[in-house]
N, C-alpha and C. Protein backbone atom coordinates (compact mmCIF):
# COMPACT_ATOMS: atom_id res chain seq x y z
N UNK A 1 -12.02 -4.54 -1.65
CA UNK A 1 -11.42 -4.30 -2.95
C UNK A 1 -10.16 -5.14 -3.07
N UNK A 2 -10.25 -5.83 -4.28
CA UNK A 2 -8.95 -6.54 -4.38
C UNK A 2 -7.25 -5.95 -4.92
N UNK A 3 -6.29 -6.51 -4.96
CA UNK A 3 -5.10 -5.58 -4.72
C UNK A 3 -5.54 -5.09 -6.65
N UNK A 4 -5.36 -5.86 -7.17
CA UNK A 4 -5.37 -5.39 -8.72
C UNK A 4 -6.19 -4.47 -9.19
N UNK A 5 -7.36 -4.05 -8.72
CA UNK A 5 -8.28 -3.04 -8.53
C UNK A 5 -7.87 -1.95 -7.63
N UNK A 6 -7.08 -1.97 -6.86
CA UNK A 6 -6.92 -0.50 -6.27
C UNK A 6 -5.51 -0.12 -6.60
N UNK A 7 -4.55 -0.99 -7.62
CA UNK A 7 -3.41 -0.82 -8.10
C UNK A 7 -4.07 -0.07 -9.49
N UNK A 8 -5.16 -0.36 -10.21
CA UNK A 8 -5.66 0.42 -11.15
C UNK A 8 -6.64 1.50 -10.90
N UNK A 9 -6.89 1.72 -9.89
CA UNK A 9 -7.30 3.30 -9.03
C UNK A 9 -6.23 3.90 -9.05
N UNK A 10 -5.29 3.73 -8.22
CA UNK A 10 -4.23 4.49 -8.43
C UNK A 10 -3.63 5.20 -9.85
N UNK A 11 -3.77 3.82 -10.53
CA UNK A 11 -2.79 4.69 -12.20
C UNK A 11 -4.03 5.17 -12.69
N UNK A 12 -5.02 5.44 -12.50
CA UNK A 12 -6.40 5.65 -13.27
C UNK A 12 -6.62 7.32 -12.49
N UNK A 13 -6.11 7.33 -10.96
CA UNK A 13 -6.52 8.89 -10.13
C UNK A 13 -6.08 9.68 -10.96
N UNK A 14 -6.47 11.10 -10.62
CA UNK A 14 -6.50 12.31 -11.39
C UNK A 14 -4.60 12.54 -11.24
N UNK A 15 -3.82 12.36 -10.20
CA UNK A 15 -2.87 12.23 -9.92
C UNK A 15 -2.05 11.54 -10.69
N UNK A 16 -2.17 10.42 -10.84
CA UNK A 16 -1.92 9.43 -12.04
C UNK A 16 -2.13 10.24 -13.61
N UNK A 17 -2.98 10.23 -13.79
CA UNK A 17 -3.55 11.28 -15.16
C UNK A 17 -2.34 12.42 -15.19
N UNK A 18 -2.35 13.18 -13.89
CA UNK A 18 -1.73 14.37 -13.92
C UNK A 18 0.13 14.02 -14.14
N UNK A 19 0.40 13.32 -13.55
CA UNK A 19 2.01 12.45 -13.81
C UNK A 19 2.22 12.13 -14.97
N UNK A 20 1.41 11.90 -15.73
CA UNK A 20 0.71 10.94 -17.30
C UNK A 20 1.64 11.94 -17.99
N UNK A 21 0.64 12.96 -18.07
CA UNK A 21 0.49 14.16 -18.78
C UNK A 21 1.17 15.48 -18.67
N UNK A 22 2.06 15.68 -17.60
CA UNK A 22 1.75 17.01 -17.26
C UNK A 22 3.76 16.66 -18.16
N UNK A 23 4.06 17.57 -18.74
CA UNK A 23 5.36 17.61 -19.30
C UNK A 23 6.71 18.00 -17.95
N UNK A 24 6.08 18.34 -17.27
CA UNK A 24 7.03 18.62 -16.05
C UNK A 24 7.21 18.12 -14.63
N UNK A 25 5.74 17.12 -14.38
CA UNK A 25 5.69 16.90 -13.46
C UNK A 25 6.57 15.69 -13.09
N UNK A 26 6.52 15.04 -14.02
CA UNK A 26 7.83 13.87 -14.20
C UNK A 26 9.09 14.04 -13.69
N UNK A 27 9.98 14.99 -14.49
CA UNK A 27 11.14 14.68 -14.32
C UNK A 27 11.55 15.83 -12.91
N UNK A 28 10.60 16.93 -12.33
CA UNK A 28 10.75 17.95 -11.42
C UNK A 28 10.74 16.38 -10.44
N UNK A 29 9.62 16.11 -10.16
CA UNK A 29 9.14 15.08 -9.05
C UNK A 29 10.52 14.31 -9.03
N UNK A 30 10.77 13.05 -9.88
CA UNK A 30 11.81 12.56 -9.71
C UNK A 30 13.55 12.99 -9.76
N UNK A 31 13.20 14.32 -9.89
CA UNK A 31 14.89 14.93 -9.70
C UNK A 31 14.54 15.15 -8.11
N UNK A 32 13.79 15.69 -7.75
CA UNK A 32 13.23 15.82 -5.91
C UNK A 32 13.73 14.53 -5.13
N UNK A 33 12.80 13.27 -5.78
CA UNK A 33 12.98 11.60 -5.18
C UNK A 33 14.33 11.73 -5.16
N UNK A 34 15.39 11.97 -6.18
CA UNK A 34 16.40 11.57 -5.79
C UNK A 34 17.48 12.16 -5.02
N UNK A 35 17.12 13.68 -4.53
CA UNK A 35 17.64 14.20 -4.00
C UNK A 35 17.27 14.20 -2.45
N UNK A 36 15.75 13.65 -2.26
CA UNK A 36 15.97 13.39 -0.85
C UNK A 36 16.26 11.65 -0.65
N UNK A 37 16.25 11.23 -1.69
CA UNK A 37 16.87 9.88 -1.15
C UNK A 37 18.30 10.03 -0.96
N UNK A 38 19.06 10.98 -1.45
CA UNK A 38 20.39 11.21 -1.55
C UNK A 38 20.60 11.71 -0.08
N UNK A 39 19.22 12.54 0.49
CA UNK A 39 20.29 13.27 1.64
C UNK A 39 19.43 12.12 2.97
N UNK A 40 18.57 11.53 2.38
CA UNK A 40 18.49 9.95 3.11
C UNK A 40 19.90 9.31 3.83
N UNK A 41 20.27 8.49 2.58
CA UNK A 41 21.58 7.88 2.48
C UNK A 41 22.59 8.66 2.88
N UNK A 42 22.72 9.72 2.65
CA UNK A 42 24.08 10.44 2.97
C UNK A 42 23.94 10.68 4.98
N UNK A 43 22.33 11.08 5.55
CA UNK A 43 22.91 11.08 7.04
C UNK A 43 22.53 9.91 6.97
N UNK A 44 22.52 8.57 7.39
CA UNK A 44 22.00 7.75 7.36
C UNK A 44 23.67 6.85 7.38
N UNK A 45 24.42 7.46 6.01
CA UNK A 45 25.55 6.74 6.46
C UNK A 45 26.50 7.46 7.09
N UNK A 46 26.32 8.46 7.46
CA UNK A 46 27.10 9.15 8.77
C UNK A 46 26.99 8.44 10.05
N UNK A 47 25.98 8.29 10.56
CA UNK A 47 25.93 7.87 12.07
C UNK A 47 25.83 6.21 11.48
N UNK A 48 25.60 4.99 10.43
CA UNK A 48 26.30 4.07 10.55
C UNK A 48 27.91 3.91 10.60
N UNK A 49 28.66 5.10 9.99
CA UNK A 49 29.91 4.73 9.91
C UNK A 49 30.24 5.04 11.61
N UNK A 50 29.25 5.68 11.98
CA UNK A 50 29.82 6.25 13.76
C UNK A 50 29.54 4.92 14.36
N UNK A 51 28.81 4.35 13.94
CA UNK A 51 28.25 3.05 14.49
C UNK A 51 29.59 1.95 14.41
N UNK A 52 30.10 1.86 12.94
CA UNK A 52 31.13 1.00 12.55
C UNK A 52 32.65 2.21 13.55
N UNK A 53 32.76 2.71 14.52
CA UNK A 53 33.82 3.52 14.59
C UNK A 53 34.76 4.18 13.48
N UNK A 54 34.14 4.91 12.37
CA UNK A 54 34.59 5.68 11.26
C UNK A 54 34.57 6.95 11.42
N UNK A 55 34.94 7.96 11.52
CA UNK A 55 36.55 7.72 11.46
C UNK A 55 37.20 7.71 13.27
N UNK A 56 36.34 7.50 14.14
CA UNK A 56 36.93 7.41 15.66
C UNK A 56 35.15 7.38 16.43
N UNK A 57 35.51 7.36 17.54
CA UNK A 57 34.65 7.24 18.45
C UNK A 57 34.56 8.72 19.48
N UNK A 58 35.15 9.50 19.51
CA UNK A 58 35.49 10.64 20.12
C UNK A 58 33.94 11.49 20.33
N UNK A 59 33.13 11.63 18.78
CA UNK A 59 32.42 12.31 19.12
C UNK A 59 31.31 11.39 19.80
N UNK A 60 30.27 12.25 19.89
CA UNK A 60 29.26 11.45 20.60
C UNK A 60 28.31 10.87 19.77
N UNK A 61 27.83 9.34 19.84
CA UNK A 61 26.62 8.86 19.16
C UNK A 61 25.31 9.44 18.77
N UNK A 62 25.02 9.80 20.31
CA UNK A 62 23.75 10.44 20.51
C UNK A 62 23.74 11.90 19.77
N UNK A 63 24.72 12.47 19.81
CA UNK A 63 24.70 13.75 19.17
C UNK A 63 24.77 14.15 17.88
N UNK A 64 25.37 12.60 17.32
CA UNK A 64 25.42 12.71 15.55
C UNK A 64 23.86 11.90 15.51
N UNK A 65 23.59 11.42 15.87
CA UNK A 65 22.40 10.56 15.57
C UNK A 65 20.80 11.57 15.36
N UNK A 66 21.05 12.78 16.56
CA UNK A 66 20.10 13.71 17.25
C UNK A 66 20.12 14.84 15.93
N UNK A 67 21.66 15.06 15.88
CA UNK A 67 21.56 16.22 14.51
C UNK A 67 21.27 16.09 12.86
N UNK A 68 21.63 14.76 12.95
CA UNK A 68 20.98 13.88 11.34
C UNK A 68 19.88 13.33 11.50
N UNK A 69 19.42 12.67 12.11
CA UNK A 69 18.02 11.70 12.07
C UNK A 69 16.91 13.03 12.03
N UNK A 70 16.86 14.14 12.28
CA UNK A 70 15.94 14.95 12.15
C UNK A 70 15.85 14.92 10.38
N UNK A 71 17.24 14.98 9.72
CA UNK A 71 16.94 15.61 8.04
C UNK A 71 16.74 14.18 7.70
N UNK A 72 17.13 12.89 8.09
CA UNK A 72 16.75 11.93 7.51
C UNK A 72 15.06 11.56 7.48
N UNK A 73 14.55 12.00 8.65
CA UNK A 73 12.92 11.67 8.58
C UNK A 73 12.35 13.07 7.63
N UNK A 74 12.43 14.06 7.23
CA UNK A 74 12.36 14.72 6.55
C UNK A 74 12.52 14.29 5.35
N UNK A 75 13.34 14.03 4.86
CA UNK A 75 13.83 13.51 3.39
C UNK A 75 13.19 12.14 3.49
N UNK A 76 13.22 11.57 4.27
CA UNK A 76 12.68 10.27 4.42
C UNK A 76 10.69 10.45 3.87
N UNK A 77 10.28 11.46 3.98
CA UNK A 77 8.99 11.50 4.03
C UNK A 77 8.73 11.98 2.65
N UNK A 78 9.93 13.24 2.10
CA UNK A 78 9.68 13.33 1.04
C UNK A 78 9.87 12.66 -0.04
N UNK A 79 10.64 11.55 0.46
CA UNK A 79 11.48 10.46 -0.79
C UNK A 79 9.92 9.63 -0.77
N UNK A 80 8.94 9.49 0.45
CA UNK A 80 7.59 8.76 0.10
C UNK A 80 7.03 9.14 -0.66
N UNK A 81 6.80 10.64 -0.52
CA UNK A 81 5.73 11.29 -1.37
C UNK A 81 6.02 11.46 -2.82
N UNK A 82 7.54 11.62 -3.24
CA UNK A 82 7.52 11.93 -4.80
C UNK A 82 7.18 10.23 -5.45
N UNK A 83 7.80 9.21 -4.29
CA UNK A 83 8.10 7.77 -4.87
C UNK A 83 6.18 7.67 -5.12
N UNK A 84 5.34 7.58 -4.10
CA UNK A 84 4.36 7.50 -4.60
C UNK A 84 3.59 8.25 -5.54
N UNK A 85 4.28 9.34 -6.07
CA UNK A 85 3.31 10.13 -7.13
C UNK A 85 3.98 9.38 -8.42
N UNK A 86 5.36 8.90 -8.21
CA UNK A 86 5.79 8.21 -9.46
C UNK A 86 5.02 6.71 -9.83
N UNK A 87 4.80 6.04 -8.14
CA UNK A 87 3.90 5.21 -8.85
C UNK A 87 2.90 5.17 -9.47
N UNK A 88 2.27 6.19 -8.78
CA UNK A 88 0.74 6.53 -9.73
C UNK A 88 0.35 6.78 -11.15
N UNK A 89 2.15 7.10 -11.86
CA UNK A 89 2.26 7.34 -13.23
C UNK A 89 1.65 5.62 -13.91
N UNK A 90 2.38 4.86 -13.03
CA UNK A 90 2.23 3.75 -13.73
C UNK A 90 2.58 2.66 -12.95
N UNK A 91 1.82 2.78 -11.79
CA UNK A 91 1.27 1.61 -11.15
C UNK A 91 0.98 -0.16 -11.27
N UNK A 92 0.40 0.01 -12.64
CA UNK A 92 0.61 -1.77 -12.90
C UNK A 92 1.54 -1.86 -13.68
N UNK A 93 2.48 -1.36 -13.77
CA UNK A 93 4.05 -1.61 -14.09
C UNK A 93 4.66 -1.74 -13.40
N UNK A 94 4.58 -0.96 -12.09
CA UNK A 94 5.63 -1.03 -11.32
C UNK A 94 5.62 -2.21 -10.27
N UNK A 95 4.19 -2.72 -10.10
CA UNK A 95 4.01 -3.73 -9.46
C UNK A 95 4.12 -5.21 -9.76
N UNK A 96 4.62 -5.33 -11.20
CA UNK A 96 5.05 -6.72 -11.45
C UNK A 96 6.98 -6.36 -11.73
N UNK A 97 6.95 -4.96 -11.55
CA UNK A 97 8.57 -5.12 -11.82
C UNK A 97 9.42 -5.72 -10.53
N UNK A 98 10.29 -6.65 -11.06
CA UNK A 98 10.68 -7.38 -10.07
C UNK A 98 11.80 -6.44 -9.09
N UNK A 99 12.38 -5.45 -9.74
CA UNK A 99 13.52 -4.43 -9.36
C UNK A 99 12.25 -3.72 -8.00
N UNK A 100 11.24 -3.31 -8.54
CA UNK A 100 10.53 -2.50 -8.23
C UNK A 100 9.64 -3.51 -6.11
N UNK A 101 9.75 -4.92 -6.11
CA UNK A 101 9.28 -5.55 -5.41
C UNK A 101 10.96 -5.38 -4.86
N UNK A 102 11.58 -6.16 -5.34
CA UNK A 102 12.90 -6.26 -4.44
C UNK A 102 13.42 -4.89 -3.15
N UNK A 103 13.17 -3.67 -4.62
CA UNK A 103 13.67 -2.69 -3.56
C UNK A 103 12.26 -1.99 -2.34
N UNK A 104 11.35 -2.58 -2.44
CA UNK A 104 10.38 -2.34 -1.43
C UNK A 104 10.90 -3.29 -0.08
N UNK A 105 11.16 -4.48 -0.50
CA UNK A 105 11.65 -5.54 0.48
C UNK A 105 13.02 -5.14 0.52
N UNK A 106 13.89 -4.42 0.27
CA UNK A 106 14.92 -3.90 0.81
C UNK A 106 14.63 -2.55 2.08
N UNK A 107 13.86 -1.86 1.50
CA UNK A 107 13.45 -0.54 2.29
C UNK A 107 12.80 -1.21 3.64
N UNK A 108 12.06 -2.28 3.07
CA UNK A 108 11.48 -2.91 4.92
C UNK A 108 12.20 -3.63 5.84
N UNK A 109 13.57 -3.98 5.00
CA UNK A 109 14.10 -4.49 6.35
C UNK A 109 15.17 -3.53 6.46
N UNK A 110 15.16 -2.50 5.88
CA UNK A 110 16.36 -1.17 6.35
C UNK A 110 15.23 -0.64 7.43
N UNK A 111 13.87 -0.73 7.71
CA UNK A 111 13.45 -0.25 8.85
C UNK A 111 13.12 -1.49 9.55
N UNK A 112 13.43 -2.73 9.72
CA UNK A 112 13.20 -3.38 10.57
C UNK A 112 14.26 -3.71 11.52
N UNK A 113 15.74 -3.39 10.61
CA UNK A 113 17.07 -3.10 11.21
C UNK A 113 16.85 -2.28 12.17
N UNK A 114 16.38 -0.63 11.42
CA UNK A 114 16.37 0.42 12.11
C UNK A 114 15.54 0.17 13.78
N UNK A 115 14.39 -0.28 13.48
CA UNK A 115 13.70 -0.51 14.45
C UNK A 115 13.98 -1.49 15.74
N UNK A 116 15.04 -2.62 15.39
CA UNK A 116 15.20 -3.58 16.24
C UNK A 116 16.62 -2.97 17.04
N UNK A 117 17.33 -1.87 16.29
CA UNK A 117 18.45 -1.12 17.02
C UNK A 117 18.25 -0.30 17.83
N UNK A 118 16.79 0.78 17.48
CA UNK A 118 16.16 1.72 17.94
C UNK A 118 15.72 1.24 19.49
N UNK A 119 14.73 0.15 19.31
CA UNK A 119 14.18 -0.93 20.40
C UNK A 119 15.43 -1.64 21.41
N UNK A 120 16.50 -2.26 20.91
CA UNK A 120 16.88 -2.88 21.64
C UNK A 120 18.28 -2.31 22.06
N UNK A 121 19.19 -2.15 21.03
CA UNK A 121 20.45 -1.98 20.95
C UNK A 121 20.72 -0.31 21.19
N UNK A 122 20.03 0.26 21.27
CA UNK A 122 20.39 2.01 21.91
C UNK A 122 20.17 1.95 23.10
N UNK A 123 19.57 0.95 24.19
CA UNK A 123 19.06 1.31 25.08
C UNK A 123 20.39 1.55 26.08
N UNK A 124 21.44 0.86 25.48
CA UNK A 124 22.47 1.14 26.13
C UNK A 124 23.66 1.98 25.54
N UNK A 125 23.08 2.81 25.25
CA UNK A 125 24.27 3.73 24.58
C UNK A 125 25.01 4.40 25.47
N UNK A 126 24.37 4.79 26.57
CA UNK A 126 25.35 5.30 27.56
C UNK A 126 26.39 4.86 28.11
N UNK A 127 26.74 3.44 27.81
CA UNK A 127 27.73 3.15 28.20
C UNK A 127 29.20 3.02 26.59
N UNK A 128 28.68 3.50 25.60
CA UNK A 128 29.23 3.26 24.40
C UNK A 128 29.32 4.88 23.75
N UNK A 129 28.59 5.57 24.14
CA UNK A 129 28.50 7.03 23.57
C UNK A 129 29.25 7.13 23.09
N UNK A 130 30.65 8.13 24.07
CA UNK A 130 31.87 8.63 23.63
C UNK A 130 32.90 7.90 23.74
N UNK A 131 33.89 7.75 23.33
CA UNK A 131 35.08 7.31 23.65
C UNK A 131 35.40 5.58 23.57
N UNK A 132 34.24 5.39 23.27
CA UNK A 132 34.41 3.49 23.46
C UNK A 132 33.41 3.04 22.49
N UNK A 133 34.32 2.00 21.53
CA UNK A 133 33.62 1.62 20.19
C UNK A 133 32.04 0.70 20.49
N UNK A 134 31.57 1.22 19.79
CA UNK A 134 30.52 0.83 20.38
C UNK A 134 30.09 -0.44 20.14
N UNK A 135 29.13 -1.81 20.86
CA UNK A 135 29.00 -3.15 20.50
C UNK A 135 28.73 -3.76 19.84
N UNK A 136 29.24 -4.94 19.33
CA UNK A 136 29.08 -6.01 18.34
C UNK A 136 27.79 -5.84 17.44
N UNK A 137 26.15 -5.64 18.17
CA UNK A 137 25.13 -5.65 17.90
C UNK A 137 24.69 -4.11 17.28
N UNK A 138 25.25 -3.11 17.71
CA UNK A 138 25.62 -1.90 16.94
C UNK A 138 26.26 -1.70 16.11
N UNK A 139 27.33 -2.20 15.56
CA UNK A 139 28.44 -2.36 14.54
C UNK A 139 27.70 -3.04 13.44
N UNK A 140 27.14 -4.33 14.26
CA UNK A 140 26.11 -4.82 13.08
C UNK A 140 25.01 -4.49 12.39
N UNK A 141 24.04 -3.53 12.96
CA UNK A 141 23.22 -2.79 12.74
C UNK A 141 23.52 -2.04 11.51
N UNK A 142 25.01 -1.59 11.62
CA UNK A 142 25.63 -0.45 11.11
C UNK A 142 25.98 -0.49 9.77
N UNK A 143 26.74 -1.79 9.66
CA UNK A 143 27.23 -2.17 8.12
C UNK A 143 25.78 -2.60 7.63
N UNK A 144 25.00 -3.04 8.55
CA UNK A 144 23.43 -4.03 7.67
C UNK A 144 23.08 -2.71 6.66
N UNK A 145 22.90 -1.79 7.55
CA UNK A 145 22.00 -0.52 7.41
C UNK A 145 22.95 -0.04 6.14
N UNK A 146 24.14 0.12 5.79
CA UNK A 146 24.34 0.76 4.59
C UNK A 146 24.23 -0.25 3.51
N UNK A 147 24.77 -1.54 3.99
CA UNK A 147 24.43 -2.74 2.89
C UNK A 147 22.67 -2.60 2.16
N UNK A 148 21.84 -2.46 2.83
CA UNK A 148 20.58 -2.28 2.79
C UNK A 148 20.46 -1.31 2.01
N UNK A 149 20.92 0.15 2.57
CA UNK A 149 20.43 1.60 1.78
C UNK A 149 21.15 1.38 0.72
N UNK A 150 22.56 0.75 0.30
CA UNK A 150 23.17 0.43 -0.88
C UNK A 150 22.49 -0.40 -1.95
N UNK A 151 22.08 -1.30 -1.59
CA UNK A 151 20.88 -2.08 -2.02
C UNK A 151 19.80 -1.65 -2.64
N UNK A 152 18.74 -0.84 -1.59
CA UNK A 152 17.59 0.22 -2.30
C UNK A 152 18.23 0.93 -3.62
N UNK A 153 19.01 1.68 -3.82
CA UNK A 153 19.97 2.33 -4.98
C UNK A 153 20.03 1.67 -5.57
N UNK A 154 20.96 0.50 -5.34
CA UNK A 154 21.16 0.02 -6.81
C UNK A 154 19.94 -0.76 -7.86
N UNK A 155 18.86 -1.12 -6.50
CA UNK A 155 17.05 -1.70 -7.14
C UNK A 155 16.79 -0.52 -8.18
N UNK A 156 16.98 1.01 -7.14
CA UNK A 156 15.95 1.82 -7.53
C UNK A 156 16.85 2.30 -8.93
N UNK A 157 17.88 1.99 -9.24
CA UNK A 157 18.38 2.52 -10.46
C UNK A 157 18.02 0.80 -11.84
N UNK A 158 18.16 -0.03 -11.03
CA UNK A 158 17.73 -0.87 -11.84
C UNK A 158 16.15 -0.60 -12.63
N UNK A 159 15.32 -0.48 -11.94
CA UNK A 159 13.63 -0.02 -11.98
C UNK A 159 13.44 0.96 -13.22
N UNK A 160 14.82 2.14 -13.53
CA UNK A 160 14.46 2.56 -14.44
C UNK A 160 15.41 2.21 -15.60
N UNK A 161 15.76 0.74 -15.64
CA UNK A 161 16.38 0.52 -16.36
C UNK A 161 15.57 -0.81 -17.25
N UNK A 162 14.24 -1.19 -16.30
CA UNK A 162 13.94 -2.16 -16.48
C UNK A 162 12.07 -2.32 -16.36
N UNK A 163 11.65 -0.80 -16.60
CA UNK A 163 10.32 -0.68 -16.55
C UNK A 163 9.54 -1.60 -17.32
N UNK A 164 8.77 -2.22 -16.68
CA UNK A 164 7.77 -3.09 -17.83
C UNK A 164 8.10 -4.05 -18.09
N UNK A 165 9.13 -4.87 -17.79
CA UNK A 165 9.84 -6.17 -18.01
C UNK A 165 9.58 -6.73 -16.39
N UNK A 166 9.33 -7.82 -16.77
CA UNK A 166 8.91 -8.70 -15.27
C UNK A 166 10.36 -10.08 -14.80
N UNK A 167 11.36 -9.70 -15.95
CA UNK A 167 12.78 -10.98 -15.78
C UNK A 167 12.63 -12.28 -16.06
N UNK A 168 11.39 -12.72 -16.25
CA UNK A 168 10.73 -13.70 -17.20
C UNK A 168 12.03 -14.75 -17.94
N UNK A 169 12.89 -15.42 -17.89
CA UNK A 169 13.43 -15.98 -18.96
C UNK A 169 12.90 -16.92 -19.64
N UNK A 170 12.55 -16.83 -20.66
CA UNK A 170 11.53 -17.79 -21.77
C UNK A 170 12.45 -19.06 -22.11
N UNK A 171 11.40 -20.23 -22.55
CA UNK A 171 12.10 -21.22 -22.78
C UNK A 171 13.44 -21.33 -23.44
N UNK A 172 12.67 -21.25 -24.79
CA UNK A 172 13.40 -21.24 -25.29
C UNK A 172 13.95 -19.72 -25.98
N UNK A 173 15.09 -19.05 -25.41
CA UNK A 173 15.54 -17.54 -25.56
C UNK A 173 15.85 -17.62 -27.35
N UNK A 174 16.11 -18.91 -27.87
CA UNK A 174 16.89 -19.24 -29.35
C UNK A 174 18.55 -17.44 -29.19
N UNK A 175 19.32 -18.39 -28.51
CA UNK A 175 20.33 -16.82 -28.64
C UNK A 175 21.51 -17.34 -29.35
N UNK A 176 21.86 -16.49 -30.50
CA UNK A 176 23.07 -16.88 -31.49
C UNK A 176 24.30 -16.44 -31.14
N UNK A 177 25.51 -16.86 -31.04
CA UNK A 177 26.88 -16.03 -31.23
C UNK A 177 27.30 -16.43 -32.21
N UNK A 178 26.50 -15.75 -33.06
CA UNK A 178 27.56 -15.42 -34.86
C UNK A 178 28.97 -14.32 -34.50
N UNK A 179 30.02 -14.93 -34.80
CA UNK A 179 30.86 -13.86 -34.82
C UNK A 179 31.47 -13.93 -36.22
C-alpha cells in the first residue's frame, strides 16, 4: 500500500469519522494532548536543568531522573494516542502541513538525543551523580533536549495556526502598501 492510500484509511477509519463528527471528541481529546504534553515538558525539563546544574548539583541525577521519567513515559504515551486520534480527524492535511512535518522531525531527534545520552553518556553517572556538575556531553544533551521540546511547542502551536496551508509562496504574491 502506498503512503497516500493509507494516509486516506486513516482520515476515512471509523475513528476518523468519529473525530469528524462527534461534537466533543475534539476539543476533550486535544485539551488531554496538551496536558500530557505539558507534563511531558515540564519533567523532562526538570532533570535537563539537573543536567545543565540548575539550580545545584546536590541532589542526585539518578534520583530525579528515576522519579520523573516514570510520568514522562506515561504522558509521553498519552500525548501519542490523543496526537494520533487528532490525526485521523484529518490526516491529508496534516501531512502536507509543513508545521505538522517539522514538528515530527523535531520529536525524532528529541529521542535520538534522548537515546544517544541514555546509550552513551549515563553510563557514567556514577561518577557525576551528586555533588559534581555533571559532563560537557551531559550538559549538552541537556540544553539540546529543552531546545528541542521548545521547538515541538512552538511547531505544535504553529499547526493550529496553519491547518491546510502547505507555506507555498506564489510567484507572484501582487502585495500592496497603500497607506
Amino acid at each position: 500500500m502506498e503512503f497516500a492510500g493509507l494516509v486516506n484509511d486513516i482520515q476515512a477509519s471509523a475513528i476518523g469519522e468519529w473525530m469528524r463528527s462527534s461534537l466533543k471528541a475534539m476539543p476533550v481529546v486535544e485539551a488531554t494532548h496538551v496536558l500530557a504534553a505539558t507534563m511531558v515538558f515540564g519533567t523532562v525539563l526538570i532533570v535537563d536543568l539537573r543536567l545543565l546544574g540548575i539550580p545545584n548539583a546536590t541532589r542526585a541525577f539518578t534520583r530525579i531522573s528515576d522519579e520523573l521519567l516514570r510520568l514522562t513515559w506515561w504522558a509521553f504515551g498519552l500525548a501519542v494516542v490523543t496526537g494520533s486520534l487528532m490525526f485521523a480527524a484529518n490526516a491529508n492535511t496534516y501531512v502536507i502541513n509543513t508545521a505538522f512535518r517539522l514538528k515530527m522531525l523535531a520529536l525524532l531527534a528529541a529521542g535520538i538525543n534522548m537515546a544517544i545520552f541514555q546509550g552513551a553518556t549515563l553510563r557514567g553517572v556514577g561518577g557525576w551523580d551528586v555533588g559534581v556538575a555533571p559532563p560537557r556531553a551531559a550538559r549538552l544533551a541537556g540544553l539540546l533536549s529543552i531546545l528541542l521540546w521548545v521547538t515541538v511547542i512552538m511547531l505544535a502551536r504553529w499547526i493550529g495556526f496553519t491547518k491546510g496551508y502547505n507555506f507555498v509562496v506564489p510567484d507572484d504574491p501582487n502585495i500592496k502598501f497603500d497607506f
